[in-house]
N, C-alpha and C. Protein backbone atom coordinates (compact mmCIF):
# COMPACT_ATOMS: atom_id res chain seq x y z
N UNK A 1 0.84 -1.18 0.00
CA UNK A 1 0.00 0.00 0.00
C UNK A 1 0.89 1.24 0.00
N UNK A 2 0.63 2.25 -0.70
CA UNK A 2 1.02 3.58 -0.61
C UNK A 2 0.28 4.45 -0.44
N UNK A 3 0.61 5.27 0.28
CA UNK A 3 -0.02 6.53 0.87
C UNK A 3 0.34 8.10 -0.03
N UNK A 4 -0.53 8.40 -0.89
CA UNK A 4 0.11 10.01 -2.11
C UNK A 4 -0.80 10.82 -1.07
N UNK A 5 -0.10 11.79 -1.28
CA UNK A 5 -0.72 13.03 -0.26
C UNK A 5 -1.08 14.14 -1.69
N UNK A 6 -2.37 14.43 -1.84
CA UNK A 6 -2.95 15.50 -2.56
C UNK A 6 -2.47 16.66 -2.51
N UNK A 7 -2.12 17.77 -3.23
CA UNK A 7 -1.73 18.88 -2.98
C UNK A 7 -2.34 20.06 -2.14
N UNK A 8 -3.79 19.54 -2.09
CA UNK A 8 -4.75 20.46 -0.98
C UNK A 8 -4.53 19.60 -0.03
N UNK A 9 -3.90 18.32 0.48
CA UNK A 9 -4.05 17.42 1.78
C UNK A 9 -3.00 18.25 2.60
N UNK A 10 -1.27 18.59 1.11
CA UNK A 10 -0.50 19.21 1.80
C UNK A 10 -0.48 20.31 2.59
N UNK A 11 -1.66 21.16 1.65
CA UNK A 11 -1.68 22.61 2.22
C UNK A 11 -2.60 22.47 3.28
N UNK A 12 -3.63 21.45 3.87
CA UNK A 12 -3.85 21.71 5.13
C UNK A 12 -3.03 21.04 6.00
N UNK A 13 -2.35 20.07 5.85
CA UNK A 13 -1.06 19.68 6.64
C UNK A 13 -0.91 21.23 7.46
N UNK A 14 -0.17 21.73 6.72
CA UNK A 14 0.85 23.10 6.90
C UNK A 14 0.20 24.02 7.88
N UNK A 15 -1.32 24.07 7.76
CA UNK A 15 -1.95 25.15 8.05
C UNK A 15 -2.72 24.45 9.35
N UNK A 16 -2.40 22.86 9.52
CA UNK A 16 -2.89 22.15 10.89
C UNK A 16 -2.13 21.32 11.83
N UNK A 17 -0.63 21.55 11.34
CA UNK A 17 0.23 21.44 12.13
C UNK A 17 0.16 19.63 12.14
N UNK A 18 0.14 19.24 10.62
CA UNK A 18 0.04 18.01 10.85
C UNK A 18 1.54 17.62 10.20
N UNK A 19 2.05 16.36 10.57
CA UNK A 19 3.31 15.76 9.56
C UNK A 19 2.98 14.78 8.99
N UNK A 20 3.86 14.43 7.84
CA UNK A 20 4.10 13.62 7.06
C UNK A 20 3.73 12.36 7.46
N UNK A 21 4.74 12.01 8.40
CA UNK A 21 4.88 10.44 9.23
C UNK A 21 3.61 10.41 9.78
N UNK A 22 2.62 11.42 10.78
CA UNK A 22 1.09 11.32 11.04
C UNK A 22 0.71 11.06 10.50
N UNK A 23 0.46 11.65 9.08
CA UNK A 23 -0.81 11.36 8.11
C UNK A 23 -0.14 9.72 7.65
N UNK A 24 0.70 9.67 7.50
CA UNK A 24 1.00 8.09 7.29
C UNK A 24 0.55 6.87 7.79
N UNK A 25 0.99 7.43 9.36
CA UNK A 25 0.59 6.50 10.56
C UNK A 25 -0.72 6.10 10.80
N UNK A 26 -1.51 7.69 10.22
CA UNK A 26 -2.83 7.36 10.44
C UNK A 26 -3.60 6.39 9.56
N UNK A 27 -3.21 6.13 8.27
CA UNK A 27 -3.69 5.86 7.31
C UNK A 27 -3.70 4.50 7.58
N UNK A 28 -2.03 4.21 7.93
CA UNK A 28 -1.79 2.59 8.36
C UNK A 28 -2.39 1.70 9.40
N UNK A 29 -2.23 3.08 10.50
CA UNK A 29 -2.23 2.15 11.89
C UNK A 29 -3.89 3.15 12.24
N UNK A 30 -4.18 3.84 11.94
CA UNK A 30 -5.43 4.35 12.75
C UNK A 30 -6.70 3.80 12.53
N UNK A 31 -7.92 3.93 13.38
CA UNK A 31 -9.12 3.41 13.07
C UNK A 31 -10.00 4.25 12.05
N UNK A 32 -10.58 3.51 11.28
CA UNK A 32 -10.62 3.57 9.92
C UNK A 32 -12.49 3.28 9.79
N UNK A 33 -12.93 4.56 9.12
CA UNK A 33 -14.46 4.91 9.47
C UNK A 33 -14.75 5.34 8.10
N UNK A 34 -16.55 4.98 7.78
CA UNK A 34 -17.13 5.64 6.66
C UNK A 34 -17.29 7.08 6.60
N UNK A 35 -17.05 7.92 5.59
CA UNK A 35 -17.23 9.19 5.36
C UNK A 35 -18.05 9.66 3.80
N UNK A 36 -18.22 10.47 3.85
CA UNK A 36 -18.92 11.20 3.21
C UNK A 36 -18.62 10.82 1.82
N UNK A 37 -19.15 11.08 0.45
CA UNK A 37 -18.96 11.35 -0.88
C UNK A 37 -17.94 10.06 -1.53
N UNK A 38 -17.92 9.22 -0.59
CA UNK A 38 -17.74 7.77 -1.01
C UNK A 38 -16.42 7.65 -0.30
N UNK A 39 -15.98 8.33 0.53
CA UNK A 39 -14.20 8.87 1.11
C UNK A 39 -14.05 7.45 2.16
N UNK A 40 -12.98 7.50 2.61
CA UNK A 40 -12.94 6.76 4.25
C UNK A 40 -11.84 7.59 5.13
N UNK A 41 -12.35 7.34 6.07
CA UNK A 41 -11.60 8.56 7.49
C UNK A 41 -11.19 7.93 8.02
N UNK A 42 -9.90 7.63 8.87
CA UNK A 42 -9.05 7.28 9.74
C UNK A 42 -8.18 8.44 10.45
N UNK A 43 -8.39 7.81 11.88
CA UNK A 43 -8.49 8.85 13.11
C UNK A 43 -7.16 8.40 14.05
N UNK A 44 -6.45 9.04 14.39
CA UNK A 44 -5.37 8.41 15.02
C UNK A 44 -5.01 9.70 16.08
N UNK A 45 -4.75 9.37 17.61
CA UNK A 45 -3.83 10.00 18.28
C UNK A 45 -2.60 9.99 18.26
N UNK A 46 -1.83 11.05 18.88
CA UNK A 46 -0.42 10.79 19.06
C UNK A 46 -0.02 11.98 20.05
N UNK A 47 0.93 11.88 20.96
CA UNK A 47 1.48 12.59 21.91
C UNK A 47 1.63 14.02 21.22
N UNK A 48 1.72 14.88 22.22
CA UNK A 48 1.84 16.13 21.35
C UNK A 48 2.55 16.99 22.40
N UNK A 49 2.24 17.53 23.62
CA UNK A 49 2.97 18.07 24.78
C UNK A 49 3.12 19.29 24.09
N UNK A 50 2.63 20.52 23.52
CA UNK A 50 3.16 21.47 22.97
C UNK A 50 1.92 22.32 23.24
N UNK A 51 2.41 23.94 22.38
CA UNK A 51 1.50 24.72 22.28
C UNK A 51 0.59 24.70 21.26
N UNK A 52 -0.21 25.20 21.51
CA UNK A 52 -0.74 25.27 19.84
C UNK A 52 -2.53 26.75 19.83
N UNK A 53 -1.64 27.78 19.36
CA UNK A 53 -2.47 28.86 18.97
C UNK A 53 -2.62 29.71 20.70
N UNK A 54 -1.37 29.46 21.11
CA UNK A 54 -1.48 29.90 22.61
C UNK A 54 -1.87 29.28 23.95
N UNK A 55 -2.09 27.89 23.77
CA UNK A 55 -2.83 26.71 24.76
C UNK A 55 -1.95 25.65 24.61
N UNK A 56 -1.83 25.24 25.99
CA UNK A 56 -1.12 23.82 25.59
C UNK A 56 -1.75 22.37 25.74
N UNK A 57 -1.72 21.65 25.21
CA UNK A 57 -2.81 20.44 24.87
C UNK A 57 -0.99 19.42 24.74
N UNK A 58 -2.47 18.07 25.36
CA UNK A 58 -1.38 16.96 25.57
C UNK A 58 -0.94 16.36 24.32
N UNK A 59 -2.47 15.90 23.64
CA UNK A 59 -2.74 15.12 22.49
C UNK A 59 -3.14 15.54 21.42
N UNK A 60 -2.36 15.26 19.97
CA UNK A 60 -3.10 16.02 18.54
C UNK A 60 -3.94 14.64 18.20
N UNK A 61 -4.99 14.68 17.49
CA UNK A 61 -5.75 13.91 16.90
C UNK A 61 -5.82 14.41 15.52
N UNK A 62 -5.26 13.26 14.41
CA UNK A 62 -5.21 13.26 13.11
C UNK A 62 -6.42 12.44 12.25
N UNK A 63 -6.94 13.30 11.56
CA UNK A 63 -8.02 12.97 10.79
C UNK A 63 -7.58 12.39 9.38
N UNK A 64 -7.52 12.28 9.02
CA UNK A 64 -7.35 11.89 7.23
C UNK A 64 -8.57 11.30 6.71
N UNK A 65 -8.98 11.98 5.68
CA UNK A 65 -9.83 11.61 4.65
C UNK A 65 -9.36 10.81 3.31
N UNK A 66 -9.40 10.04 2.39
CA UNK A 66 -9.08 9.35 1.33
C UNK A 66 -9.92 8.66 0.89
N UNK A 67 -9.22 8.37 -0.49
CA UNK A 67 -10.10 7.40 -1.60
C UNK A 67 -9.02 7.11 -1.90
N UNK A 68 -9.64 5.06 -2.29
CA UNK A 68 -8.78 4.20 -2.05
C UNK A 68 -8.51 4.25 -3.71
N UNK A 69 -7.54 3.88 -4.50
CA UNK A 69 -7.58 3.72 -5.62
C UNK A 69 -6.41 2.35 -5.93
N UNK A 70 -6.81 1.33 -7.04
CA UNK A 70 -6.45 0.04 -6.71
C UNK A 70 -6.19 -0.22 -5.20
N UNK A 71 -4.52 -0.71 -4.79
CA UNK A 71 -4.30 -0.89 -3.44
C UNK A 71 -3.56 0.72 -2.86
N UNK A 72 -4.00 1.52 -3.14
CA UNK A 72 -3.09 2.90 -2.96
C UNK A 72 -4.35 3.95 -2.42
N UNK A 73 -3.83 4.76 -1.18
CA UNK A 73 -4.94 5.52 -0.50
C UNK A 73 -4.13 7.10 -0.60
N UNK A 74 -5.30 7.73 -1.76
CA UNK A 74 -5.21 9.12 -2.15
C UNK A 74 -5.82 9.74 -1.25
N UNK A 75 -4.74 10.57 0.08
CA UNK A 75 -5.26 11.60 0.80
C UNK A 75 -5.60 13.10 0.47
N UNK A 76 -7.19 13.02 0.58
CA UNK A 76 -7.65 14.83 -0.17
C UNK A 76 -7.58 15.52 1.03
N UNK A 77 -7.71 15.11 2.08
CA UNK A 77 -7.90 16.63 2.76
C UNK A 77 -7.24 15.54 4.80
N UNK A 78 -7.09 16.93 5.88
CA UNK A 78 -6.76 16.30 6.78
C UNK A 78 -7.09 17.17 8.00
N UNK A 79 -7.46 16.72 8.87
CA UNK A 79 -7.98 17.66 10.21
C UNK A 79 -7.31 17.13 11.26
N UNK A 80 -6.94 18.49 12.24
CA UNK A 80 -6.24 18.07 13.46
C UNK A 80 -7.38 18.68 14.77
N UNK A 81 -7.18 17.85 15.35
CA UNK A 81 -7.87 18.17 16.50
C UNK A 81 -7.23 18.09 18.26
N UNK A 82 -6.67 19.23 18.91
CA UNK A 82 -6.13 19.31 19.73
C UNK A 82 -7.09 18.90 20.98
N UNK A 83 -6.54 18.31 22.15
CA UNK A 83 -6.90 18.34 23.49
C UNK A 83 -5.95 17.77 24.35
């Protein structure tokens, strides 16, 4: 399996403080849910200990959205969710 990251997946990467190796991890190792417009979502935590927008939160939660194409999962878009 390979994981291509979309060029709008990248630019919310950037703008949600997500990485590379996350959106990876999530894809591989996270739990993996129906979504919208035929997509599938996989949700993954990971340690975080930092700031983020002036608050500090323990844990980021990585969203990834994709469509699977043959054995290869095209990520369009990605949400982070702090607590």
């Amino acid at each position: 399996m390979v994981v291509i990251i979309d060029p709008h997946a990248a630019e919310r990467m950037a703008e949600r403080e997500a990485r590379e190796d996350e959106v990876i991890a999530t894809v591989e190792q996270g739990e993996q849910f129906p979504a919208k417009k035929g997509r599938t979502g996989f949700r993954r935590n990971f340690p975080y200990n930092a700031d983020w927008n002036g608050k500090r939160y323990a844990t980021k939660q990585v969203e990834v959205y994709a469509i699977q194409e043959d054995s290869n999962w095209i990520v369009v878009t990605i949400i982070t969710k702090f607590f």
